[in-house]
Every structure is written in C-alpha cells, then in structure tokens.
N, C-alpha and C. Protein backbone atom coordinates (compact mmCIF):
# COMPACT_ATOMS: atom_id res chain seq x y z
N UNK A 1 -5.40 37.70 45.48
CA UNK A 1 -5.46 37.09 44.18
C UNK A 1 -4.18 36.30 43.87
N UNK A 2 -2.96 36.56 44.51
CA UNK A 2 -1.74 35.76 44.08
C UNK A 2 -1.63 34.72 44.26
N UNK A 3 -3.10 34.06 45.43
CA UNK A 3 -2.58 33.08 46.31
C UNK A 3 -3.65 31.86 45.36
N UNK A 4 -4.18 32.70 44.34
CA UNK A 4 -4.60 31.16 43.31
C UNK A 4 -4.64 30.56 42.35
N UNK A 5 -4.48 29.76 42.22
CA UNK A 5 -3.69 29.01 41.20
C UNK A 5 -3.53 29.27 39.64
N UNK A 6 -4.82 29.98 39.22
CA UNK A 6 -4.63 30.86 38.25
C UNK A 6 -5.74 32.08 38.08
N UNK A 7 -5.01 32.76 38.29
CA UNK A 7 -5.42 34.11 38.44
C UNK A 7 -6.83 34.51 37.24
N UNK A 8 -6.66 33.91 36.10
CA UNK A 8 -7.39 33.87 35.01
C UNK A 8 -9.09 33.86 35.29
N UNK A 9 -10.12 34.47 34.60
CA UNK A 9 -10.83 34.10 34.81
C UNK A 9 -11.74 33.03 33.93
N UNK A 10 -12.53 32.24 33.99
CA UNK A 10 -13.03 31.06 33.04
C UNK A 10 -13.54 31.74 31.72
N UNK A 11 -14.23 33.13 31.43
CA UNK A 11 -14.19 33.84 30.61
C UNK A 11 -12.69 34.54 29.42
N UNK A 12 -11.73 34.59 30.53
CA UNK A 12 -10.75 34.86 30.04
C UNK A 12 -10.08 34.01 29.23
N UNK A 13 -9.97 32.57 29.96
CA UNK A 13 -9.24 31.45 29.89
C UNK A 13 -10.23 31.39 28.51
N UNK A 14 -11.11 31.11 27.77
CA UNK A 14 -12.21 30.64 26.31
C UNK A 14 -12.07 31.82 25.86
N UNK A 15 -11.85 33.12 25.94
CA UNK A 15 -11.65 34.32 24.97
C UNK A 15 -9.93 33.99 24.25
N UNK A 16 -9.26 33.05 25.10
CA UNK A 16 -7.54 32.86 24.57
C UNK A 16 -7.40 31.56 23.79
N UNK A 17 -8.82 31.20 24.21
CA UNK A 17 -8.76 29.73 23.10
C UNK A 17 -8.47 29.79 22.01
N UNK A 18 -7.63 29.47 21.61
CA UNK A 18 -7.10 29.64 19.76
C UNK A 18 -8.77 29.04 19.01
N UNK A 19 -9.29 29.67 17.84
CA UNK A 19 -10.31 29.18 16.92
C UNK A 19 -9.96 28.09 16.14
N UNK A 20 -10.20 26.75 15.85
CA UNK A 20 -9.96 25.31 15.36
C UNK A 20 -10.67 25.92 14.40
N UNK A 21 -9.84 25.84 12.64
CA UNK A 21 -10.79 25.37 11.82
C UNK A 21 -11.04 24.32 11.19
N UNK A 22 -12.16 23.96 11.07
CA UNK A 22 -12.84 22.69 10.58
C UNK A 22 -13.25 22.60 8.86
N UNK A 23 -13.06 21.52 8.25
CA UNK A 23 -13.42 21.66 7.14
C UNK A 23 -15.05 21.03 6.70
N UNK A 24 -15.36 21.53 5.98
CA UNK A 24 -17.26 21.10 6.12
C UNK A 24 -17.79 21.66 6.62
N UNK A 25 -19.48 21.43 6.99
CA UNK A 25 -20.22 22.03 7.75
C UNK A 25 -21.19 21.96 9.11
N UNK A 26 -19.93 20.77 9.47
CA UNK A 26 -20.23 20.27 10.65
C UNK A 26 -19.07 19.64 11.82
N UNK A 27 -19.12 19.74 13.00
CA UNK A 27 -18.02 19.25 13.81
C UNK A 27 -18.41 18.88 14.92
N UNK A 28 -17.37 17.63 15.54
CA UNK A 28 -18.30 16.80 16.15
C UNK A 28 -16.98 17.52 17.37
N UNK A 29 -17.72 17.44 18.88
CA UNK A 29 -16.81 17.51 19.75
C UNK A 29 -16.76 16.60 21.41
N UNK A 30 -16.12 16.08 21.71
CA UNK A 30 -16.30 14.67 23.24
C UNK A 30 -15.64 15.45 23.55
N UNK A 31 -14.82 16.00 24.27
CA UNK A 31 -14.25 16.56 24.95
C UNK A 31 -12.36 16.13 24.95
N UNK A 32 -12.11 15.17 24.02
CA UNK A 32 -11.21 14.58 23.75
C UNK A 32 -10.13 14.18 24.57
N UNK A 33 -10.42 13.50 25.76
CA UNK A 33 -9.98 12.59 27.20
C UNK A 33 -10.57 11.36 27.18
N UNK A 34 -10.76 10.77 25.83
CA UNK A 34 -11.14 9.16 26.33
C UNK A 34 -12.67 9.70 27.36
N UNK A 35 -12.50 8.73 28.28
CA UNK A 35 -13.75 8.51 29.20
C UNK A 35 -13.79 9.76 30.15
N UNK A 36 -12.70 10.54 30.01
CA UNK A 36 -13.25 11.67 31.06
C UNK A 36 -13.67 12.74 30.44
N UNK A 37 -13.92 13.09 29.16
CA UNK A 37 -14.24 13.71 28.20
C UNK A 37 -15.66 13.92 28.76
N UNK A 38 -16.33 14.64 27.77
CA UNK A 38 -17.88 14.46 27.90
C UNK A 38 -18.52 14.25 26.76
N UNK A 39 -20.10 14.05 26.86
CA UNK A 39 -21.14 13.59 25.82
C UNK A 39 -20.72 14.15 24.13
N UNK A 40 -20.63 12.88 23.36
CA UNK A 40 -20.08 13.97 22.11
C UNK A 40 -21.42 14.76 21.58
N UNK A 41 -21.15 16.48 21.01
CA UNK A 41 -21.90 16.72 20.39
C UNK A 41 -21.69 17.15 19.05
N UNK A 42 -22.66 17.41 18.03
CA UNK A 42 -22.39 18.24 16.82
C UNK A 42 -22.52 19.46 16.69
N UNK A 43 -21.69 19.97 16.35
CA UNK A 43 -21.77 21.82 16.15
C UNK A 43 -22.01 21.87 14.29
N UNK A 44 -23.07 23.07 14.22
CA UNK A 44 -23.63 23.27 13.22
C UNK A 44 -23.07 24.50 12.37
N UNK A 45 -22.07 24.29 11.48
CA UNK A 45 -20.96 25.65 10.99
C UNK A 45 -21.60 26.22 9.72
N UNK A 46 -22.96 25.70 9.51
CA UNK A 46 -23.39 26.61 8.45
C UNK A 46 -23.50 28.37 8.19
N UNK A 47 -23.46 29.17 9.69
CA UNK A 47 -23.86 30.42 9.95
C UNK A 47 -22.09 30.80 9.18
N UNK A 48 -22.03 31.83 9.42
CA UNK A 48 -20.82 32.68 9.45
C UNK A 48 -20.34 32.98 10.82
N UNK A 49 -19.06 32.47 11.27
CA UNK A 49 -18.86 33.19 12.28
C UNK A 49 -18.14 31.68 13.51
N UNK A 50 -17.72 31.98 14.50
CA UNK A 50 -17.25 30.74 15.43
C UNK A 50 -17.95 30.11 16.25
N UNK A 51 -18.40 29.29 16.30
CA UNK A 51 -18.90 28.31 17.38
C UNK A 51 -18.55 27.59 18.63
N UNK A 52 -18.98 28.49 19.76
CA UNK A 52 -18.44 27.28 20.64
C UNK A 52 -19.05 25.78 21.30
N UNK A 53 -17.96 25.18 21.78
CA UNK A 53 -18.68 23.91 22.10
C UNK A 53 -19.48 24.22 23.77
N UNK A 54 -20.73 23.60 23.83
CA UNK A 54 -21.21 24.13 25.24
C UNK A 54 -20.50 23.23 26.24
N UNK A 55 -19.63 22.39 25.85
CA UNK A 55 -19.14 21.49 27.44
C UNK A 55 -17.37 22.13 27.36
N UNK A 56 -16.48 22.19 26.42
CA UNK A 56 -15.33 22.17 26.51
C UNK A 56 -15.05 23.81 26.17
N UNK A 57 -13.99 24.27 26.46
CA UNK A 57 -13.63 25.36 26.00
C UNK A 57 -13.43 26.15 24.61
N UNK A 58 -13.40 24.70 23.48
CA UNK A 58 -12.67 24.53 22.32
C UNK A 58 -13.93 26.27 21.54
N UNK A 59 -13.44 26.59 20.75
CA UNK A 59 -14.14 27.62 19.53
C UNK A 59 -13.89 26.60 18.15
N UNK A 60 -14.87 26.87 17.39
CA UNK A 60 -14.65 26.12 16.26
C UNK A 60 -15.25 26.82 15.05
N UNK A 61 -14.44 26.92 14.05
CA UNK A 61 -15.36 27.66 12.80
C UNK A 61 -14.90 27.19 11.61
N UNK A 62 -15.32 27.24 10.63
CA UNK A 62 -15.34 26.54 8.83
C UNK A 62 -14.24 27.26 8.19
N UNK A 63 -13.75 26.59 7.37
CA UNK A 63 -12.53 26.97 6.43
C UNK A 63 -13.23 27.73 5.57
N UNK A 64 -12.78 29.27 5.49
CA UNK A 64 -13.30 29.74 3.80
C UNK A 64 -13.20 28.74 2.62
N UNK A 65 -14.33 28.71 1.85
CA UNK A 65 -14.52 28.13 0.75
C UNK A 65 -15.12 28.56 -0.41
N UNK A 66 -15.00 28.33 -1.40
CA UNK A 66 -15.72 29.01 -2.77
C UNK A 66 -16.54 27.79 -3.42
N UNK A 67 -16.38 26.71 -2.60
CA UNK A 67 -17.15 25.82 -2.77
C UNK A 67 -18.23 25.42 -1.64
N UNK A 68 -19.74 25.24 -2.50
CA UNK A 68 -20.91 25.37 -2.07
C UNK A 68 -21.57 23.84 -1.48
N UNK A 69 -20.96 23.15 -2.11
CA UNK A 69 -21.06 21.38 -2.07
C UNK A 69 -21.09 21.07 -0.86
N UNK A 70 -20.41 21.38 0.03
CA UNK A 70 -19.96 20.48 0.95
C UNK A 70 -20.76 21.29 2.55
C-alpha cells in the first residue's frame, strides 16, 4: 500500500469533502475546469439534508432559513 500514490480510498477521499452551502433551492454543478469539467447539472436542495453531485466529488446543501420564498 505505500507504494501508491494515495493511499486514500475514492469513498474516503468524498466522505472528507468539506459540505458547500448554497443559498436557494437549487445548485448548478460542471465540474468547474473550464472544458475538462463535465456536463453541468442541477441538484435539487429542497429535501433536508446534503446532496451530492453524481460526476464530481463536491457535497452540497442549503443555508438554514426561516424564509419560505425562495
């Protein structure tokens, strides 16, 4: 195991992803590399709870709010 490059596993490496919060109830994600990025999609933050993106590692979840509007 020492001999690769990071020992981490791809599970491990997205459980250490810091959670992005987003304001609203929606977030858009490309993978944010210009053209080497991938397909942008929308993540849907209405539930309770974090979302991940299915192409990038990123977690994403909604700012507490007491406002219903948005």
């Amino acid at each position: 195991m020492e001999l690769q490059p990071n020992p981490l596993s791809a599970m491990e490496m997205i459980a250490n992803e810091p959670v992005r919060l987003v304001h609203g109830r929606k977030a858009v994600c490309d993978g944010g590399i210009g053209p080497l990025g991938h397909p942008k999609i929308f993540i849907n933050l209405d539930k309770p709870g974090p979302k991940a993106c299915g192409y990038a590692a990123c977690v994403l979840s909604r700012l507490p709010t007491t406002d219903t509007s948005t």
